[in-house]
PDB file of N, CA and C in Angstrom:
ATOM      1  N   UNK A   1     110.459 128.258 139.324  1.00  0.00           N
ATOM      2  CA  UNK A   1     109.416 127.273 139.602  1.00  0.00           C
ATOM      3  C   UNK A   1     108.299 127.339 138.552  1.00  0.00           C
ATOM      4  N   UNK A   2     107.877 128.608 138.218  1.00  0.00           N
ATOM      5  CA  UNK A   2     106.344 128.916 136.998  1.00  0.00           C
ATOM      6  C   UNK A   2     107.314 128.622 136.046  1.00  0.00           C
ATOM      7  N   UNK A   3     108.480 128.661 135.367  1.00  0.00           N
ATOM      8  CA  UNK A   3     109.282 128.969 134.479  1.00  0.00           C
ATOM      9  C   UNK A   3     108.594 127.977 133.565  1.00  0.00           C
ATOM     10  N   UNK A   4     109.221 126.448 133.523  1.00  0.00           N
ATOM     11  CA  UNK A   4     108.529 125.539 132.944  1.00  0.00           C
ATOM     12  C   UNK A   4     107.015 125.572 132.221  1.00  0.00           C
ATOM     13  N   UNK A   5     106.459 125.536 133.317  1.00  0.00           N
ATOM     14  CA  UNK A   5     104.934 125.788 133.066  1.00  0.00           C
ATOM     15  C   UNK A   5     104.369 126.358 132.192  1.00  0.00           C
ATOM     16  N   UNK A   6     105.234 127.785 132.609  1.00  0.00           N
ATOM     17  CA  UNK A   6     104.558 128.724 131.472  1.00  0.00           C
ATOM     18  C   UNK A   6     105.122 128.544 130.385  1.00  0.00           C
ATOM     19  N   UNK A   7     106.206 128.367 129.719  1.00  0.00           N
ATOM     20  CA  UNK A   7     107.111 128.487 128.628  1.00  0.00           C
ATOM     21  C   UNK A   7     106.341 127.310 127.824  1.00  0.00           C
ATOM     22  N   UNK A   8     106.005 126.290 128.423  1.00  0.00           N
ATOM     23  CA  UNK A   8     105.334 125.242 127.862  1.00  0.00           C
ATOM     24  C   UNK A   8     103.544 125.664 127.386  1.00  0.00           C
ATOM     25  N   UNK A   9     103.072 126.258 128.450  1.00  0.00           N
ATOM     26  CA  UNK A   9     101.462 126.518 128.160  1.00  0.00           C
ATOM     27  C   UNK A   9     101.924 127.814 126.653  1.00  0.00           C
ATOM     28  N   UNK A  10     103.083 128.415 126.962  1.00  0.00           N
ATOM     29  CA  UNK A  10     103.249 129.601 125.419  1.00  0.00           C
ATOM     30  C   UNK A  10     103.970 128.757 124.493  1.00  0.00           C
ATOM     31  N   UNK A  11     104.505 127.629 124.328  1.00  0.00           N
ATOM     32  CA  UNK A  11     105.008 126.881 123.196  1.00  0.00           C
ATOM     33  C   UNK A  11     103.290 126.192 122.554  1.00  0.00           C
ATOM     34  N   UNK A  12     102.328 125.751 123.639  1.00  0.00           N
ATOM     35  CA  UNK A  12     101.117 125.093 122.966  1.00  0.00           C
ATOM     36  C   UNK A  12     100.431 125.932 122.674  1.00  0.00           C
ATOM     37  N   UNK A  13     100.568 127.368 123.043  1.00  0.00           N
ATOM     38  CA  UNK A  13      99.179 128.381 122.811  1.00  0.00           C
ATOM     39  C   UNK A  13      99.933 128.562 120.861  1.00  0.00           C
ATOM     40  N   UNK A  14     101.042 129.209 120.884  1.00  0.00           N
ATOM     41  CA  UNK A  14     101.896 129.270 119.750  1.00  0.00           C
ATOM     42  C   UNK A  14     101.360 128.284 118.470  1.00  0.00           C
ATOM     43  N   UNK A  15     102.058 127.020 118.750  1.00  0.00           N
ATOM     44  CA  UNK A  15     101.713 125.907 118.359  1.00  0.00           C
ATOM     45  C   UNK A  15     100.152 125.431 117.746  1.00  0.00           C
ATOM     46  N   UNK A  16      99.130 125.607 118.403  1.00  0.00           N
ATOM     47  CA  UNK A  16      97.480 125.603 118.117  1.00  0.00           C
ATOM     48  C   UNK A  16      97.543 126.236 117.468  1.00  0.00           C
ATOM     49  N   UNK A  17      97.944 128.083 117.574  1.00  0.00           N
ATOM     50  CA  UNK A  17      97.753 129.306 116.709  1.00  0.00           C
ATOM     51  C   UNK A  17      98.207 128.722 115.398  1.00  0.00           C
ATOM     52  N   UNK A  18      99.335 128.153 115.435  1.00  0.00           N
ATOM     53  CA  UNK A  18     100.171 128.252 113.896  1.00  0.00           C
ATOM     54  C   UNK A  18      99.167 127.215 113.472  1.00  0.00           C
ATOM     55  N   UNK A  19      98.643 125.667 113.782  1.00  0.00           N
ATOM     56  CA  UNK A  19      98.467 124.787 113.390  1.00  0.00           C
ATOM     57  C   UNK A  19      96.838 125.333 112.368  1.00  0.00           C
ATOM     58  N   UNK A  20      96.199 126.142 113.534  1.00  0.00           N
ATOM     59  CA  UNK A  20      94.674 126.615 112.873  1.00  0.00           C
ATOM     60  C   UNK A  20      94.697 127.682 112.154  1.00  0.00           C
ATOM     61  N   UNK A  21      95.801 128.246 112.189  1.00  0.00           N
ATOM     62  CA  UNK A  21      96.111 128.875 110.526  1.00  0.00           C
ATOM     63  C   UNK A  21      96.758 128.964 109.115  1.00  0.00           C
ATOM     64  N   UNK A  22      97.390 127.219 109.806  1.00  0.00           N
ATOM     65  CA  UNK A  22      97.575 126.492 108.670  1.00  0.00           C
ATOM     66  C   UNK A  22      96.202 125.603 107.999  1.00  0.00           C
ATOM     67  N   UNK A  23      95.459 125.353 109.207  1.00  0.00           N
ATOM     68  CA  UNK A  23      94.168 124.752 108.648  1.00  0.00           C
ATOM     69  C   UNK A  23      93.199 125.330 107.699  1.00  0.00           C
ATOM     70  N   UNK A  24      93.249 127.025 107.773  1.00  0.00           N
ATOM     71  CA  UNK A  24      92.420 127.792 107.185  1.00  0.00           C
ATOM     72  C   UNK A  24      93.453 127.851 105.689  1.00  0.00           C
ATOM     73  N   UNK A  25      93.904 127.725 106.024  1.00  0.00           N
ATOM     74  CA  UNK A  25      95.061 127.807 104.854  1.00  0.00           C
ATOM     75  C   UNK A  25      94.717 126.932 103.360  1.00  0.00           C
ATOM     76  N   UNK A  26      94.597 125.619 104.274  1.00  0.00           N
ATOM     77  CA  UNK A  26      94.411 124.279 103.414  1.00  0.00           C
ATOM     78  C   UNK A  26      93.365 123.465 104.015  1.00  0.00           C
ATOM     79  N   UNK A  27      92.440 122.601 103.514  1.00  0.00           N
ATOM     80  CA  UNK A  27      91.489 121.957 104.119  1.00  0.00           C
ATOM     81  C   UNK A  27      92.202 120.617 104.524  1.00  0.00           C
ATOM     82  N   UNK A  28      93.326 120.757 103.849  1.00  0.00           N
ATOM     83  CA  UNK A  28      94.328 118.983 104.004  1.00  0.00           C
ATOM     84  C   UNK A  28      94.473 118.932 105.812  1.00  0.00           C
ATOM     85  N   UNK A  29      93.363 118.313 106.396  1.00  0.00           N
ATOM     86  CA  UNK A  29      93.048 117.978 107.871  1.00  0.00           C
ATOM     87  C   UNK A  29      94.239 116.867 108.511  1.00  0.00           C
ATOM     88  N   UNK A  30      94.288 116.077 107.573  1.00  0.00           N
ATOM     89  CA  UNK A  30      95.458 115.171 107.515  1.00  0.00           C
ATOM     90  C   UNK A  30      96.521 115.594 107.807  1.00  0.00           C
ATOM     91  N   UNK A  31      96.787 116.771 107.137  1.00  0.00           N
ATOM     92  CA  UNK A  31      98.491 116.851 106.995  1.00  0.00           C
ATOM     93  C   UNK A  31      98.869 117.310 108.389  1.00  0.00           C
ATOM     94  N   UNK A  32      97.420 118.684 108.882  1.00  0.00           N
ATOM     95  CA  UNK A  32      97.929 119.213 110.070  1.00  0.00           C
ATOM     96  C   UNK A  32      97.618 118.188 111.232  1.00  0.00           C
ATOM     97  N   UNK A  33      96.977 117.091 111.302  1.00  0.00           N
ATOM     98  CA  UNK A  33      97.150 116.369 112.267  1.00  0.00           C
ATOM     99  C   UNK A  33      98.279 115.641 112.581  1.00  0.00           C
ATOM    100  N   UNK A  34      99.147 115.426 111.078  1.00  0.00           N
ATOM    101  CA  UNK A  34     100.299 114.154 111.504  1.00  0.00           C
ATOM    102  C   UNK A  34     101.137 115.151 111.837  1.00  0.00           C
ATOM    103  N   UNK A  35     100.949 116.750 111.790  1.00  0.00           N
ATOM    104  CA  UNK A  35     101.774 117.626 112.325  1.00  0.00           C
ATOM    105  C   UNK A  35     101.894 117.724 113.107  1.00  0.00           C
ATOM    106  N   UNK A  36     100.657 117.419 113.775  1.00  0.00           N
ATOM    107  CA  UNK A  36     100.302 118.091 115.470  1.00  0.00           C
ATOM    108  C   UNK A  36     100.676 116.863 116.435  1.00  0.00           C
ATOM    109  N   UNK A  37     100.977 115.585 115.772  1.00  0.00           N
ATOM    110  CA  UNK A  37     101.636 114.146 116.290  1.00  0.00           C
ATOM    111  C   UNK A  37     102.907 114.470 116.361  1.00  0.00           C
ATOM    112  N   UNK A  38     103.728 114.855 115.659  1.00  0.00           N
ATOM    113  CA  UNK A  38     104.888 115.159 115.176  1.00  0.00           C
ATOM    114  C   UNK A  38     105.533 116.080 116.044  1.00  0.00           C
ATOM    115  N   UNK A  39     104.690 117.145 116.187  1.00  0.00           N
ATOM    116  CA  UNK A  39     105.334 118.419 117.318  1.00  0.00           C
ATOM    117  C   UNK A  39     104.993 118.223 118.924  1.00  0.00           C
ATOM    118  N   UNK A  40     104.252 117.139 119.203  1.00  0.00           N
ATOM    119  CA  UNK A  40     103.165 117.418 120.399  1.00  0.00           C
ATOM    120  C   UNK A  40     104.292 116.493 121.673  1.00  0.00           C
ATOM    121  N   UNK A  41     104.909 115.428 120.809  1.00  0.00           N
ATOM    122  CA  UNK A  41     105.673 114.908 121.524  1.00  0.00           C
ATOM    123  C   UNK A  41     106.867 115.374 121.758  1.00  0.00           C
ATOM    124  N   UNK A  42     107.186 116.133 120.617  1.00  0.00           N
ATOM    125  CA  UNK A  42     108.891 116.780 121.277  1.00  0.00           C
ATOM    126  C   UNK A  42     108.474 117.864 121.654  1.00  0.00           C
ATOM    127  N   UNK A  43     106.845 118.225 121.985  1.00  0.00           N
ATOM    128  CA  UNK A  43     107.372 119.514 123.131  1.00  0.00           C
ATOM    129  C   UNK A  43     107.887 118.703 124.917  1.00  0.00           C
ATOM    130  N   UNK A  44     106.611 117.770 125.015  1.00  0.00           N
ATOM    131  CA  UNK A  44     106.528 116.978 126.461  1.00  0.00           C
ATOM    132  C   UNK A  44     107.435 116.645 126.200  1.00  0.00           C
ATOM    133  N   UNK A  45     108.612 116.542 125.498  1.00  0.00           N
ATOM    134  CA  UNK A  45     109.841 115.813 125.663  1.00  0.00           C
ATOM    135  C   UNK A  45     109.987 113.723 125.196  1.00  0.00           C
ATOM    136  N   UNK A  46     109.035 113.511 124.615  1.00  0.00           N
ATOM    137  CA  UNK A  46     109.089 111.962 124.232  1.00  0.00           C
ATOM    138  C   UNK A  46     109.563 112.168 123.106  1.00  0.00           C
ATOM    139  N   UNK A  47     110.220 110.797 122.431  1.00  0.00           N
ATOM    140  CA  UNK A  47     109.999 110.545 120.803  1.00  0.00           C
ATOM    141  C   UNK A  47     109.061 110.507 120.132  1.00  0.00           C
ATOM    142  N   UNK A  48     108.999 111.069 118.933  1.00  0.00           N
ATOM    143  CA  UNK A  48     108.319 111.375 118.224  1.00  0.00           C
ATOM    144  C   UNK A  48     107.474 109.992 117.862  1.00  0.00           C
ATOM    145  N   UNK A  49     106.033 110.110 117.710  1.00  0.00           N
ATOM    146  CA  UNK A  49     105.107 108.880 117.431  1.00  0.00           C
ATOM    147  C   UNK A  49     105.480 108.562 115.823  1.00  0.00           C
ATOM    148  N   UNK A  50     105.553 107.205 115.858  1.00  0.00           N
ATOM    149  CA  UNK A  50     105.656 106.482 114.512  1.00  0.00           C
ATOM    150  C   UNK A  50     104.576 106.773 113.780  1.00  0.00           C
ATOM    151  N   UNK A  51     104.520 107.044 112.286  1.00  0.00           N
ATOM    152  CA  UNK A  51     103.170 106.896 111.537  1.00  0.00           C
ATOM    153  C   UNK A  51     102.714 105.401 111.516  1.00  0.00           C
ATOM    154  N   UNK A  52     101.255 105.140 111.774  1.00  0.00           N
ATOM    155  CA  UNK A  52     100.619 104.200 111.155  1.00  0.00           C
ATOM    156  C   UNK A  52     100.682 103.559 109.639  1.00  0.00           C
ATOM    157  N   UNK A  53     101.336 102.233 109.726  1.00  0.00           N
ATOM    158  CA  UNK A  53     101.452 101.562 108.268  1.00  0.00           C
ATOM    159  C   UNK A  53     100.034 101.401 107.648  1.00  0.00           C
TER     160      UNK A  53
END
């Protein structure tokens, strides 16, 4: 029953971690946002969001 839940709240804790130490990494704010579009939906399970033309 917690199984879900948690596995998901430790895929986003993971996920933030990696993303804000890729940020310190590089100031390119951009890149890690279309990242964080990119990963955020195939965790909840949707398709992935289209980039803006």
């Amino acid at each position: 029953m917690w199984g879900r839940p948690l596995r998901f709240l430790l895929h986003l804790g993971r996920l933030s971690w990696i993303v804000r130490r890729r940020g310190d990494e590089s100031d390119d704010r951009g890149r890690t946002g279309q990242q964080l579009r990119d990963v955020l939906p195939a965790l909840v399970g949707l398709p992935p969001a289209r980039p803006e033309p």
